[in-house]
Protein backbone atom coordinates (compact mmCIF):
# COMPACT_ATOMS: atom_id res chain seq x y z
CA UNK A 1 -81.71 -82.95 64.02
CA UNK A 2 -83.39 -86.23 64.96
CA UNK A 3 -80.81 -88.39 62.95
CA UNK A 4 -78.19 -86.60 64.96
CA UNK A 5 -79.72 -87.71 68.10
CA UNK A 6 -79.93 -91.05 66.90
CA UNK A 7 -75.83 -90.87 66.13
CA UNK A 8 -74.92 -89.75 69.69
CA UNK A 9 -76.72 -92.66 71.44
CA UNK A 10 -74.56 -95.21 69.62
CA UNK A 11 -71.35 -93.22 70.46
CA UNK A 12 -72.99 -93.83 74.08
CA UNK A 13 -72.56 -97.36 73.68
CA UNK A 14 -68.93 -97.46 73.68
CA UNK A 15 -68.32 -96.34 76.68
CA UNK A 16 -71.19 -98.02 78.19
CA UNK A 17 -69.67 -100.88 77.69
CA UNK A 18 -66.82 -100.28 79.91
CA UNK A 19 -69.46 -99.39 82.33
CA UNK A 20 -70.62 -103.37 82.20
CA UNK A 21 -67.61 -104.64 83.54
CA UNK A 22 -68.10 -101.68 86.28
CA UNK A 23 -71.46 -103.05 86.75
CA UNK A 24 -70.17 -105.64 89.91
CA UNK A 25 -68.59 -102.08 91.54
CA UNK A 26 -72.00 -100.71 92.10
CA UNK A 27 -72.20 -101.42 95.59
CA UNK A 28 -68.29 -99.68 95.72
CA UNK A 29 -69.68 -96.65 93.57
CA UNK A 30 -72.38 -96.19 96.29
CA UNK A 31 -69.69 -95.42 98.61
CA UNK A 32 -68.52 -92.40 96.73
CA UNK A 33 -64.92 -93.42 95.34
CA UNK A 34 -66.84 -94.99 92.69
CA UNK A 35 -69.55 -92.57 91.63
CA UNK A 36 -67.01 -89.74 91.33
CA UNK A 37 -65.46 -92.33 88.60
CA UNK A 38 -68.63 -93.32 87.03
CA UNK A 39 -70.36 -89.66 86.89
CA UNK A 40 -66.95 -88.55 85.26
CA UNK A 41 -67.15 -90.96 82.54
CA UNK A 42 -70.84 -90.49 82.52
CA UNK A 43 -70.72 -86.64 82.18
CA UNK A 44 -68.02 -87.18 79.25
């Protein structure tokens, strides 16, 4: 079980790293549009 935790972080990664680009939109995902975008991708 614990090595298949350690395979779903890495998956994480990927689309993390769209989040870094996404990173200079945090004040714009404060204002809602944003975090309804974000938590979406983050939920997936």
């Amino acid at each position: 079980m614990g090595k298949d935790e350690d395979k779903k972080p890495p998956k994480h990664a990927g689309p993390q790293k769209h989040d870094k680009p996404f990173i200079p939109e945090k004040p714009t995902k404060e204002s809602g549009d944003g975090q309804g975008k974000g938590g979406g991708t983050r939920g997936k």
